[in-house]
Each structure stands twice: as structure tokens, then as C-alpha cells.
C-alpha atoms as a PDB file:
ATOM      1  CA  UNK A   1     132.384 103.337  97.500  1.00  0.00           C
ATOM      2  CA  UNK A   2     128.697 103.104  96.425  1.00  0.00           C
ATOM      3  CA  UNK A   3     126.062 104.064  98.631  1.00  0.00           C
ATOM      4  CA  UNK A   4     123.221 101.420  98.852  1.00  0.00           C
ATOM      5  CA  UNK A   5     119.813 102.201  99.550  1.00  0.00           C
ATOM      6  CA  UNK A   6     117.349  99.433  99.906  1.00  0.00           C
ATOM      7  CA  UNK A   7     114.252  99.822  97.712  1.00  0.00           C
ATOM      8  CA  UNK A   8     111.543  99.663  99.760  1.00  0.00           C
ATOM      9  CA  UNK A   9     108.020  99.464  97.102  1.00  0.00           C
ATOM     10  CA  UNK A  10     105.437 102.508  96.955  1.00  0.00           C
ATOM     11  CA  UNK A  11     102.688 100.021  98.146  1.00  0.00           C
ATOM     12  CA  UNK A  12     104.736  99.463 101.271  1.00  0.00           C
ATOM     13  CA  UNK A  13     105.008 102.421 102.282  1.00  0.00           C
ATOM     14  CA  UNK A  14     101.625 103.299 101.431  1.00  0.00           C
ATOM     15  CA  UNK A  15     100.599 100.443 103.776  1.00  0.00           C
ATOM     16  CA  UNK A  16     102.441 101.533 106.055  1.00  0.00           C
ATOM     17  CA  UNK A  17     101.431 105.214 106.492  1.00  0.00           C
ATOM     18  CA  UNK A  18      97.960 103.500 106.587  1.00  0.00           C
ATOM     19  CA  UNK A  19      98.531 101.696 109.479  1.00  0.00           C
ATOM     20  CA  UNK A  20     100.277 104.964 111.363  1.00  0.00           C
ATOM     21  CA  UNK A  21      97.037 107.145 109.983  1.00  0.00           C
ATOM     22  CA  UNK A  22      94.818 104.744 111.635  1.00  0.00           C
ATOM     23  CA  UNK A  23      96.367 104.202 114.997  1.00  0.00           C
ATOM     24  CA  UNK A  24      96.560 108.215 115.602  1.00  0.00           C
ATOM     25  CA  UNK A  25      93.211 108.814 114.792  1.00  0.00           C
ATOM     26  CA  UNK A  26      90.248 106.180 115.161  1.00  0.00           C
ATOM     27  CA  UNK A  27      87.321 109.004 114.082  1.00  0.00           C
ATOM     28  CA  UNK A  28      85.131 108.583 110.886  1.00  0.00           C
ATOM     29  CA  UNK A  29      86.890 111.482 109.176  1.00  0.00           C
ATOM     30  CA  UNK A  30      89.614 109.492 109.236  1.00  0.00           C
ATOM     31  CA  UNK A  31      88.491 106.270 108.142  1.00  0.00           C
ATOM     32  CA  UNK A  32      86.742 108.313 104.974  1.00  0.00           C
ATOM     33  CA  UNK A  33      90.598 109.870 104.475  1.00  0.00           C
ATOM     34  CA  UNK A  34      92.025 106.603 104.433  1.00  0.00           C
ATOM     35  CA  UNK A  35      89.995 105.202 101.813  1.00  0.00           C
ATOM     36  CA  UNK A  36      91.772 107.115  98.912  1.00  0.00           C
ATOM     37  CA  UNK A  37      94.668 105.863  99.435  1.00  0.00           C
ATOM     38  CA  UNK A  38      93.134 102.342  99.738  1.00  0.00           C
ATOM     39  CA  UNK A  39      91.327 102.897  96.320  1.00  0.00           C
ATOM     40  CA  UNK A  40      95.112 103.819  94.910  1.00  0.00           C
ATOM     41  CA  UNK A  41      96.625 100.188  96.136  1.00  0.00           C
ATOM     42  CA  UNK A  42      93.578  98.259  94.841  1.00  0.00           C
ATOM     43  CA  UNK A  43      93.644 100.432  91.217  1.00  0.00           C
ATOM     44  CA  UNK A  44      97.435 100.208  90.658  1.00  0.00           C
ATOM     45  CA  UNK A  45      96.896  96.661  91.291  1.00  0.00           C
ATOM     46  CA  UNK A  46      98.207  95.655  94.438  1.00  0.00           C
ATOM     47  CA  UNK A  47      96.498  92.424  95.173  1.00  0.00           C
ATOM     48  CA  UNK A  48      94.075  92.679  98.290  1.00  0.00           C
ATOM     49  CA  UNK A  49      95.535  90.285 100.109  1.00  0.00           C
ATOM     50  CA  UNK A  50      98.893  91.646 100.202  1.00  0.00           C
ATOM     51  CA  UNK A  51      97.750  95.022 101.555  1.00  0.00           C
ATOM     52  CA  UNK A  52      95.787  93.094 104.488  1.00  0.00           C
ATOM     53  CA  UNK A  53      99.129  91.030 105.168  1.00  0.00           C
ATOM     54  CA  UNK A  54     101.167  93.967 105.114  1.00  0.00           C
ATOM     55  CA  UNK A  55      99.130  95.879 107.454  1.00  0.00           C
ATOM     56  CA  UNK A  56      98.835  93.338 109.872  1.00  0.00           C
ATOM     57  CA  UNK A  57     102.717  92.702 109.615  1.00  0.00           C
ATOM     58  CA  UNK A  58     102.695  96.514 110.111  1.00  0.00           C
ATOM     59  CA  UNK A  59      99.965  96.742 113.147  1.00  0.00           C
ATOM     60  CA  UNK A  60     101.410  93.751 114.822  1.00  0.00           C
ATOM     61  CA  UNK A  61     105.262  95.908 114.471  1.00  0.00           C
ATOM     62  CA  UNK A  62     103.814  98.560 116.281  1.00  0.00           C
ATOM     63  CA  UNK A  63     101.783  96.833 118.814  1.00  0.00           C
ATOM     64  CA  UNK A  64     102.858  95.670 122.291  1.00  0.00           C
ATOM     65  CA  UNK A  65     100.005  93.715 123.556  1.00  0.00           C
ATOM     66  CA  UNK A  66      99.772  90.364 122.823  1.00  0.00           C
ATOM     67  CA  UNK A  67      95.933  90.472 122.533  1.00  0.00           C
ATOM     68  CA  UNK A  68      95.634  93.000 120.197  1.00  0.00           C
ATOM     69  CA  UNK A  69      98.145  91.043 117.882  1.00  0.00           C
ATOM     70  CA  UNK A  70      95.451  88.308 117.773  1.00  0.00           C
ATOM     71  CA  UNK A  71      92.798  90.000 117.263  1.00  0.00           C
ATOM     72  CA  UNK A  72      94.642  91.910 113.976  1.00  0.00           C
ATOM     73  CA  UNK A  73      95.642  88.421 112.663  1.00  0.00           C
ATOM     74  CA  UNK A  74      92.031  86.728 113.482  1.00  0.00           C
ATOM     75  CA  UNK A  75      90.601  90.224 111.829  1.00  0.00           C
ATOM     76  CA  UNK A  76      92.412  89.865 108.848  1.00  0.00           C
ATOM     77  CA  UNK A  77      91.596  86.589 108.186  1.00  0.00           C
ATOM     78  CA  UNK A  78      87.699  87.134 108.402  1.00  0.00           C
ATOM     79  CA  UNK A  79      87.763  89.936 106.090  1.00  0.00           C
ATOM     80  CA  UNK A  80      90.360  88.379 103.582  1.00  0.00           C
ATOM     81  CA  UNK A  81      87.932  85.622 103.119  1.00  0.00           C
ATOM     82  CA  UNK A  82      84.818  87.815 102.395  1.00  0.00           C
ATOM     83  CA  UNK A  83      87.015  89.608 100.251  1.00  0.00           C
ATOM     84  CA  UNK A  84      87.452  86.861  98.208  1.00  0.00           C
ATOM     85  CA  UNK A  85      84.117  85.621  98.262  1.00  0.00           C
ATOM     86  CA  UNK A  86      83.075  89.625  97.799  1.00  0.00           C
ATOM     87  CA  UNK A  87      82.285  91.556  94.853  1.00  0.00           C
ATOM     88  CA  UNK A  88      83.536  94.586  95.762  1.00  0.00           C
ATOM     89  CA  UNK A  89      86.641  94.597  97.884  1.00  0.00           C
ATOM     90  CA  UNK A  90      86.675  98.218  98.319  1.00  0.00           C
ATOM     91  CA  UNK A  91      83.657  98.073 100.755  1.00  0.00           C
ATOM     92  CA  UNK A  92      85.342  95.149 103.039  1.00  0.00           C
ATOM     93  CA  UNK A  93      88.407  96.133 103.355  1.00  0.00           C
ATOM     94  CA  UNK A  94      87.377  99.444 104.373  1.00  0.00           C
ATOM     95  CA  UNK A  95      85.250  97.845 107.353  1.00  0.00           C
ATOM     96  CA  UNK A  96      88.956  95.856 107.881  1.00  0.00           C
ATOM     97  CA  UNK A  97      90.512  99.517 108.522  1.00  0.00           C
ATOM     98  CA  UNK A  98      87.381 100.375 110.604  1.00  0.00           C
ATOM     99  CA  UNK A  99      88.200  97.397 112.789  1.00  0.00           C
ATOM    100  CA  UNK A 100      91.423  97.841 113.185  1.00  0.00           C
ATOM    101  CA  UNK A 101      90.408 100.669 113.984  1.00  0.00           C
ATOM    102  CA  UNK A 102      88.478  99.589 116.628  1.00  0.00           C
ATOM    103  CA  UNK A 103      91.399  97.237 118.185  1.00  0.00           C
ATOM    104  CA  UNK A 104      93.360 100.098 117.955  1.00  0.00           C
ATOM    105  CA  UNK A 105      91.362 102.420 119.936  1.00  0.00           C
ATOM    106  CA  UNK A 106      90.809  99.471 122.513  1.00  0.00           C
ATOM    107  CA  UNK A 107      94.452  98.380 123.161  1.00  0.00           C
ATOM    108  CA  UNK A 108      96.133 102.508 123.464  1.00  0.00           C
ATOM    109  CA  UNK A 109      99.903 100.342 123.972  1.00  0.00           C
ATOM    110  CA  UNK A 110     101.415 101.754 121.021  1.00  0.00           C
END
């Protein structure tokens, strides 16, 4: 028969190697890497608040504490709304990846 592959979208997996990127490495080199491909989602048109949902769905995947899940959803939510209320969404969700960063770097139970 016919081989089925699911189709998983490029922004997915973009979001997703974002997330890994940023849980191996929580240094400032990294956080300037991670901003190209962040520019790429939010030029191709990927709505900001789908990347920030899909990385938390993705963060909160690989995490095991229960704290650090909280913290990425409570996170999220503070920087989606000054997104929105932002000019240029760029320059928050980039301090998003530096906090999750942060939580990341905090909570080593990945």
C-alpha cells in the first residue's frame, strides 16, 4: 500500500528546533543565533502568537517539573500581551526566548 507521512508545517519545526537550541545553550551567543530564525517565522508570516503557543506547547513537552511549566505558560502570557500592545514584536519576543531562557537554565530537569 501507500506509505503515509504526516505533514508536519516548516514553522513547527522551526519552533521546535528553537525550543531544543535554547534549552542546550542559555549564553548570549545563543540567544543572538536564535533570533534569525525568529525574524524568518515573523517575515513568512507566522502570526506571533502562534510561535509563543507552540513553544510553550514545545517547552512544557520537554519539561518535567511542574514549576517550570508555570512559569513558561505565565511567561508567555506576559510577553504575548506586550506583543500585542508592542510595536515591534521582534524585540519582545526575543526577551520571551531570553526568559525562557532563564527558566530553562533554572529548572536543568530536561
Amino acid at each position: 500500500m501507500y506509505s503515509k507521512e504526516i505533514f508536519v508545517p516548516e514553522y513547527l519545526k522551526a519552533t521546535k528546533q528553537i525550543c531544543q537550541k535554547l534549552v542546550e545553550d542559555q549564553s548570549a551567543s545563543n540567544l543572538k543565533a536564535l533570533r534569525e530564525p525568529l525574524l524568518k517565522l515573523l517575515i513568512n508570516g507566522v502570526p506571533s502568537d502562534v510561535i509563543i503557543l507552540n513553544m510553550v506547547k514545545e517547552l512544557c513537552a520537554m519539561s518535567s517539573s511542574e514549576e517550570s511549566k508555570r512559569q513558561y505558560i505565565h511567561w508567555a502570557s506576559f510577553y504575548d500581551n506586550r506583543v500585542q500592545n508592542g510595536s515591534k514584536a521582534l524585540f519582545h519576543m526575543e526577551a520571551l526566548i531570553a526568559r525562557f531562557m532563564y527558566i530553562a537554565s533554572e529548572n536543568k530537569n530536561y
